[in-house]
Protein backbone atom coordinates (compact mmCIF):
# COMPACT_ATOMS: atom_id res chain seq x y z
CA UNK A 1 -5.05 6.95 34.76
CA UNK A 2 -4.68 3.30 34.56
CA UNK A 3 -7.43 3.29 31.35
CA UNK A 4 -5.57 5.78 29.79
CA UNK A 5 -2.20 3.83 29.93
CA UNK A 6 -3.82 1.19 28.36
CA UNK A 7 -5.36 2.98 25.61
CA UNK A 8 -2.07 4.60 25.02
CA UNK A 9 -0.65 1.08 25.21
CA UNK A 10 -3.46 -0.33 22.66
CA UNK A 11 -2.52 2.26 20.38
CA UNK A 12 0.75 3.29 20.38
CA UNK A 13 2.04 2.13 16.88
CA UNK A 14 -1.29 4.19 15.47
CA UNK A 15 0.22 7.37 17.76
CA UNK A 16 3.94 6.67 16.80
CA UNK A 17 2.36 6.74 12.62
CA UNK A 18 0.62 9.60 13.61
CA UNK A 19 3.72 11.64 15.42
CA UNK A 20 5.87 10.76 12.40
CA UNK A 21 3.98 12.08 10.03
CA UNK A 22 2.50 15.03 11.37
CA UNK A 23 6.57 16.26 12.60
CA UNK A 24 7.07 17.19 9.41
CA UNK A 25 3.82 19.11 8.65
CA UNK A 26 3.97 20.88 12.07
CA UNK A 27 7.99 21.62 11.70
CA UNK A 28 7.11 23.48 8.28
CA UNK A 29 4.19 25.30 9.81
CA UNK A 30 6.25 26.74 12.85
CA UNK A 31 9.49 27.41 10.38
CA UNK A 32 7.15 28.89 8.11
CA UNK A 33 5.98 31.87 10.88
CA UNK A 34 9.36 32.36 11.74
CA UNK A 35 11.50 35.32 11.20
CA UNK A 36 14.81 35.07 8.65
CA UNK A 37 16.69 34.84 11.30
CA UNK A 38 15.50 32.27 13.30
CA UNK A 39 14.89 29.84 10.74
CA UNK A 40 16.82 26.34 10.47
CA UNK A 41 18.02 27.38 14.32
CA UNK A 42 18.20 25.01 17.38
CA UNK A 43 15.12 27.07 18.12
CA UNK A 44 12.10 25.34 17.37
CA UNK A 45 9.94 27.49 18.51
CA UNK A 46 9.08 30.77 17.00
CA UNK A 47 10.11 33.86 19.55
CA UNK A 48 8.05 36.11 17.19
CA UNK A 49 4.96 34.96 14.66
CA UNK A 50 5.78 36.63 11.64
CA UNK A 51 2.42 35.85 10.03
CA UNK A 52 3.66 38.35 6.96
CA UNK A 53 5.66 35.74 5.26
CA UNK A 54 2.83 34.04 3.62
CA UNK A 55 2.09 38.03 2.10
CA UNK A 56 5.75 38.29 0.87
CA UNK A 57 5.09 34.91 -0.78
CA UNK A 58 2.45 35.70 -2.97
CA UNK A 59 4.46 39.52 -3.57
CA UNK A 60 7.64 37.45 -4.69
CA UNK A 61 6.00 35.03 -7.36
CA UNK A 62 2.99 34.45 -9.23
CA UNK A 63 1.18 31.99 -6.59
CA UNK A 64 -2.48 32.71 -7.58
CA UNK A 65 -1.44 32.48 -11.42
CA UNK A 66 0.03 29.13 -10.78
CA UNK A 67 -2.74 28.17 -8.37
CA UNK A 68 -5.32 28.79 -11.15
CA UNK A 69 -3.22 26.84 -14.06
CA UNK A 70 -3.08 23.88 -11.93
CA UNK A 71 -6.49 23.34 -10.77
CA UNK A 72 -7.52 23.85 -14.11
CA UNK A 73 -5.17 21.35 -14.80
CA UNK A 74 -6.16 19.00 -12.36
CA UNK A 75 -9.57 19.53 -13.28
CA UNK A 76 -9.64 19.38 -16.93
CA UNK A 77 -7.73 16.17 -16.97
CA UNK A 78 -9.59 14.21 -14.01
CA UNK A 79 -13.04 15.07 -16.31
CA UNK A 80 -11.91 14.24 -19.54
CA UNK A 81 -9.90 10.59 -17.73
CA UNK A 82 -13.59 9.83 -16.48
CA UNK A 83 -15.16 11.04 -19.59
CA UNK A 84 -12.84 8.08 -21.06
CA UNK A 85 -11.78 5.78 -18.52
CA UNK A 86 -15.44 4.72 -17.34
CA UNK A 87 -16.78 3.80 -20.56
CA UNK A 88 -13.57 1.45 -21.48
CA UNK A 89 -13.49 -0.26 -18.08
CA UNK A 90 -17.06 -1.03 -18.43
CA UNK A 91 -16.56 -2.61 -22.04
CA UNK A 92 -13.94 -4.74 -20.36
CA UNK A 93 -15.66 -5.46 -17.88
CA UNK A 94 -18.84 -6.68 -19.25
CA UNK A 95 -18.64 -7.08 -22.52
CA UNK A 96 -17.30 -10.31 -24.50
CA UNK A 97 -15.36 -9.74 -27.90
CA UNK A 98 -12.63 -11.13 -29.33
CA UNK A 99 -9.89 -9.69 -27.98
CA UNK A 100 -10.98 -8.90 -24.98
CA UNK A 101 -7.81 -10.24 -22.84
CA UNK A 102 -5.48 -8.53 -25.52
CA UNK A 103 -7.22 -5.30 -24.99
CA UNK A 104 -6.76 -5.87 -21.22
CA UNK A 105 -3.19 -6.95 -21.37
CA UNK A 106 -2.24 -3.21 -23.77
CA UNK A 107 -3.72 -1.72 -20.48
CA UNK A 108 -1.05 -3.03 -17.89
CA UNK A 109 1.65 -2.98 -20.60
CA UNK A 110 0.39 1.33 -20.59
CA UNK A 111 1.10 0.85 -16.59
CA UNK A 112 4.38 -0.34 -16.71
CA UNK A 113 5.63 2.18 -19.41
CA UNK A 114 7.32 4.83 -17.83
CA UNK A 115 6.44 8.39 -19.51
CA UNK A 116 9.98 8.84 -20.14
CA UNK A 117 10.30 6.45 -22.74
CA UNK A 118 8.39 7.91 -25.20
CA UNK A 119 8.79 11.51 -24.02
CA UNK A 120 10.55 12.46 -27.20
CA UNK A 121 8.11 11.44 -30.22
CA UNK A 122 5.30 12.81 -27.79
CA UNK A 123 6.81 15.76 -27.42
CA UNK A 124 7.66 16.01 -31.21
CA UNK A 125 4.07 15.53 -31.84
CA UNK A 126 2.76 18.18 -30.07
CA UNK A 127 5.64 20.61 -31.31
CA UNK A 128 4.26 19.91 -34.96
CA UNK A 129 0.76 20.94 -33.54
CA UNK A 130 2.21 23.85 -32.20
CA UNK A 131 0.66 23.30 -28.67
CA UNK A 132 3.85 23.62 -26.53
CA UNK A 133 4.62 25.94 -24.05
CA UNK A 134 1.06 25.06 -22.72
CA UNK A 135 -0.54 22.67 -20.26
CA UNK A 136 -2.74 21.11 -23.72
CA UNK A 137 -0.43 18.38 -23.91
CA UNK A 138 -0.77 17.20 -20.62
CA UNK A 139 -4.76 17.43 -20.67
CA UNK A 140 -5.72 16.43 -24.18
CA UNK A 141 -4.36 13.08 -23.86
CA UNK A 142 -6.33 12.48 -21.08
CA UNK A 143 -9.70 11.92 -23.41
CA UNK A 144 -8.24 9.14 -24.62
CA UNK A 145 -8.26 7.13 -21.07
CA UNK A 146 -5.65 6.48 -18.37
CA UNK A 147 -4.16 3.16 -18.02
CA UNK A 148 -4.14 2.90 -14.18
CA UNK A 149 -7.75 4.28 -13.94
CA UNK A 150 -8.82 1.96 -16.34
CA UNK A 151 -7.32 -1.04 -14.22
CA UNK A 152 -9.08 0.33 -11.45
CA UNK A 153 -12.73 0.74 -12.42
CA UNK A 154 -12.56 -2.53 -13.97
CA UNK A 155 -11.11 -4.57 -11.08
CA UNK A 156 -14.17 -2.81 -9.48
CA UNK A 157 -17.02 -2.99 -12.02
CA UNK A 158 -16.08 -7.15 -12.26
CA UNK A 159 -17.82 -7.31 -8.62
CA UNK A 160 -20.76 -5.71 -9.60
CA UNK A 161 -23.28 -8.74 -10.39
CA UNK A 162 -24.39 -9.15 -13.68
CA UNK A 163 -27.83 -10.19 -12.22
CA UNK A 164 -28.11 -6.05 -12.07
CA UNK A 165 -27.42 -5.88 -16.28
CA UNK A 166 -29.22 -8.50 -16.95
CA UNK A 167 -32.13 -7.33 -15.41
CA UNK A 168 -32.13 -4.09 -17.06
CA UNK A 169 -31.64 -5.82 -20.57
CA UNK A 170 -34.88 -7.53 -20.26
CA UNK A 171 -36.73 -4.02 -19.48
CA UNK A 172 -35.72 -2.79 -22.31
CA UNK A 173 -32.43 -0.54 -21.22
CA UNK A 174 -29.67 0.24 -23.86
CA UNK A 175 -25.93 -0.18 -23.07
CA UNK A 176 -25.86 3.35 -22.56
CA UNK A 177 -28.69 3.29 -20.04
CA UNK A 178 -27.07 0.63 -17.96
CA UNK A 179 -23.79 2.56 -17.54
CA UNK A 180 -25.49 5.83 -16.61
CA UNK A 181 -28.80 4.44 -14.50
CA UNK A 182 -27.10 1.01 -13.31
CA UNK A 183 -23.16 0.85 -12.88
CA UNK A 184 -22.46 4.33 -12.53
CA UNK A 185 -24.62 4.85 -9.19
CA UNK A 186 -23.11 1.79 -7.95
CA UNK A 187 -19.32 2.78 -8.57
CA UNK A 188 -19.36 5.88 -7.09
CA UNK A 189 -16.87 4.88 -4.56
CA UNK A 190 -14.06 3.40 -6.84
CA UNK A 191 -15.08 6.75 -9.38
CA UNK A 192 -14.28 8.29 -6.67
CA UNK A 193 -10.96 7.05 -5.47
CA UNK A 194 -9.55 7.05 -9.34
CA UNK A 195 -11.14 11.12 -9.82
CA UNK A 196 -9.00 11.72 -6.54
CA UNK A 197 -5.79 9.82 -7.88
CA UNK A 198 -6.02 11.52 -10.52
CA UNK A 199 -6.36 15.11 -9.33
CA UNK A 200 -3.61 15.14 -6.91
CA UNK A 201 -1.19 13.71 -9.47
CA UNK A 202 -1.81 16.30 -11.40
CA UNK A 203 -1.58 19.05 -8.68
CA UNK A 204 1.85 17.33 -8.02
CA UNK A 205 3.02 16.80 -11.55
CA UNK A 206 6.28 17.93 -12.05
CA UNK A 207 7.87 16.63 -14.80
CA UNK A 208 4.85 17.30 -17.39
CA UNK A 209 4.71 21.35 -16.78
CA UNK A 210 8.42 20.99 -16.51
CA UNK A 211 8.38 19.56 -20.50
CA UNK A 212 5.85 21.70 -21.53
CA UNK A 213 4.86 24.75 -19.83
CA UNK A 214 7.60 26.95 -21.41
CA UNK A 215 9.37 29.19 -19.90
CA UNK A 216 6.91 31.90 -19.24
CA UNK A 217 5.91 32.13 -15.59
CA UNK A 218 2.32 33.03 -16.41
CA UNK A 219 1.76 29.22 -17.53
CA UNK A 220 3.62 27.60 -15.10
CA UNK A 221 2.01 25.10 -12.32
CA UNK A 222 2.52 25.04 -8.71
CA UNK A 223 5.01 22.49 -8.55
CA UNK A 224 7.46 24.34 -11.39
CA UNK A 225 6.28 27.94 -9.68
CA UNK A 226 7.81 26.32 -6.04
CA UNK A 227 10.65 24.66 -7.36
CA UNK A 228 11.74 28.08 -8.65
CA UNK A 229 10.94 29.70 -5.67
CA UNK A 230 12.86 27.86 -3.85
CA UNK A 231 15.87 27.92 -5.99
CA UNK A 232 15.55 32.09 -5.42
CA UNK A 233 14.96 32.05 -2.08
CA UNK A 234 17.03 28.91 -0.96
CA UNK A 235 18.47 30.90 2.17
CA UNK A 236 15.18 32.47 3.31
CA UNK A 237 13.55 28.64 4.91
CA UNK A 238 10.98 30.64 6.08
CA UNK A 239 9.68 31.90 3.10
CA UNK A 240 10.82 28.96 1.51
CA UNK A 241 8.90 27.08 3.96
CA UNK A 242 5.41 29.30 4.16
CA UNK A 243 5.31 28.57 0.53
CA UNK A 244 5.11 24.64 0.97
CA UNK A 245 2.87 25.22 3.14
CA UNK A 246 0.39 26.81 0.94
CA UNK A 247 1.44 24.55 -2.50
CA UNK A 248 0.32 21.48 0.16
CA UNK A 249 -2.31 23.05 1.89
CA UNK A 250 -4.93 22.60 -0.41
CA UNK A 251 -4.29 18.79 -0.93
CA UNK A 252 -4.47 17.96 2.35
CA UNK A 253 -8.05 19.98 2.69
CA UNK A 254 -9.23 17.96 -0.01
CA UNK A 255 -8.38 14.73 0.96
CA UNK A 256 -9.72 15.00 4.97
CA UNK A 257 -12.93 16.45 3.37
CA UNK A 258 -13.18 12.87 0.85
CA UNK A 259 -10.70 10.73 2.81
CA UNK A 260 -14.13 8.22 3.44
CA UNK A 261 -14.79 7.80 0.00
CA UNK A 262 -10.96 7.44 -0.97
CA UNK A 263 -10.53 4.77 1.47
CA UNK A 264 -13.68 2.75 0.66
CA UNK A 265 -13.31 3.42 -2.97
CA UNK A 266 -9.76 1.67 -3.00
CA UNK A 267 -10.74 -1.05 -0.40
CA UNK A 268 -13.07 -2.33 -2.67
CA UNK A 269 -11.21 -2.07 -5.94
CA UNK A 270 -8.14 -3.71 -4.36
CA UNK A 271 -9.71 -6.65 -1.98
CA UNK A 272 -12.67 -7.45 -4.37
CA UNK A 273 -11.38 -7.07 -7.40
């Protein structure tokens, strides 16, 4: 008993973190198997498991619809922002041309410039394409890089040595052949960590579907589809509530299953870098 105390003791800011973030998760879950009636109650417990809830969710909306849009979505634009992103944070990275710092310093200005700002001549730009009322806006200009993942992979790619490249120059290898036989094997980790950022922004995005989705359900995301839900259903918490639960569920699967190579992949672009 007396061990126990103290590993309680050794660890109880670690268990306090840990209570106060899974009270939330665990009071959706039981609110979500909850009857109507019961829900948002002083009863925290639920008298009856009304596992039918998360049935009536998918009858009342389009959940596998949105489900679909948004991982191809998140998918589309995490490919194409690698397809991008690596080869520009390599060239800054190891390559020396005149205005190479310039380059650099458009990069962080991109960081600091909140979407907002130029949401209208964007927008009017795609109108004239006639690509609204689609996700294409929000995927498209994700072959042409993404500021923070560029920041990232280079911060990264700087700690590689160049004793590596420079080797593979004198056998012969191409640029090309460096970034795909040398770098890339060695930058899994932080390719990782920015493929990650970049999907779950996307799976939460609300303001892009919100801009340009339209207003046909069949195009919508997951984070528009359960905003409206709620707004329908705004007195029913526990359908309300069984339908978080599923938005989020998927998210947090992903990230216990690649929480390893998250956490190494941003250690080393943020302590070595």
């Amino acid at each position: 008993m007396r061990r126990r105390l103290m590993w309680v003791a050794q660890h109880s800011l670690a268990i306090a973190l840990a209570l106060m973030f899974l009270g939330p998760v665990a009071f959706v879950t039981l609110t979500a198997l909850m009857t109507d009636e019961q829900a948002l109650t002083s009863r925290l417990w639920p008298e009856q498991w009304n596992w039918a809830n998360f049935a009536d969710v998918f009858a009342r909306s389009e959940l596998l619809t949105w489900t679909l849009n948004t991982f191809l979505y998140a998918s589309l634009a995490t490919v194409f922002m690698l397809v991008s992103s690596i080869p520009a944070a390599y060239a800054l990275s190891r390559f020396r041309f005149r205005g190479r710092k310039a380059a650099f310093l458009v990069v962080i200005s991109a960081m600091m410039l909140p979407p907002q700002v130029v949401a209208v001549p964007i927008y009017l730009v795609w109108a004239r394409l006639d690509l609204t009322d689609s996700l294409w806006p929000l995927i498209l200009p994700m072959l042409f890089g993404d500021a923070f993942s560029i920041f990232l992979l280079r911060q990264f790619l700087i700690t590689i040595p160049r004793d590596y490249t420079d080797a593979a120059k004198v056998d012969g290898c191409s640029d090309a052949r460096i970034l795909f036989r040398v770098i890339l094997p060695m930058a899994r980790p932080a390719i990782a960590a920015v493929a990650l950022f970049s999907f779950f922004y996307c799976w939460n995005d609300y303001y892009g579907p919100l801009l340009y989705a339209g207003v046909d359900q069949e195009g919508w995301t997951l984070s528009l589809g359960l905003a409206t839900f709620k707004a329908f259903h705004s007195v029913q918490w526990n359908l309300t509530m069984a339908a978080t639960l599923l938005v989020t569920a998927p998210v947090i699967i992903v990230f216990l299953f690649a929480q390893r190579v998250f956490i190494e992949g941003v250690t080393l672009t943020g302590v070595k870098g």
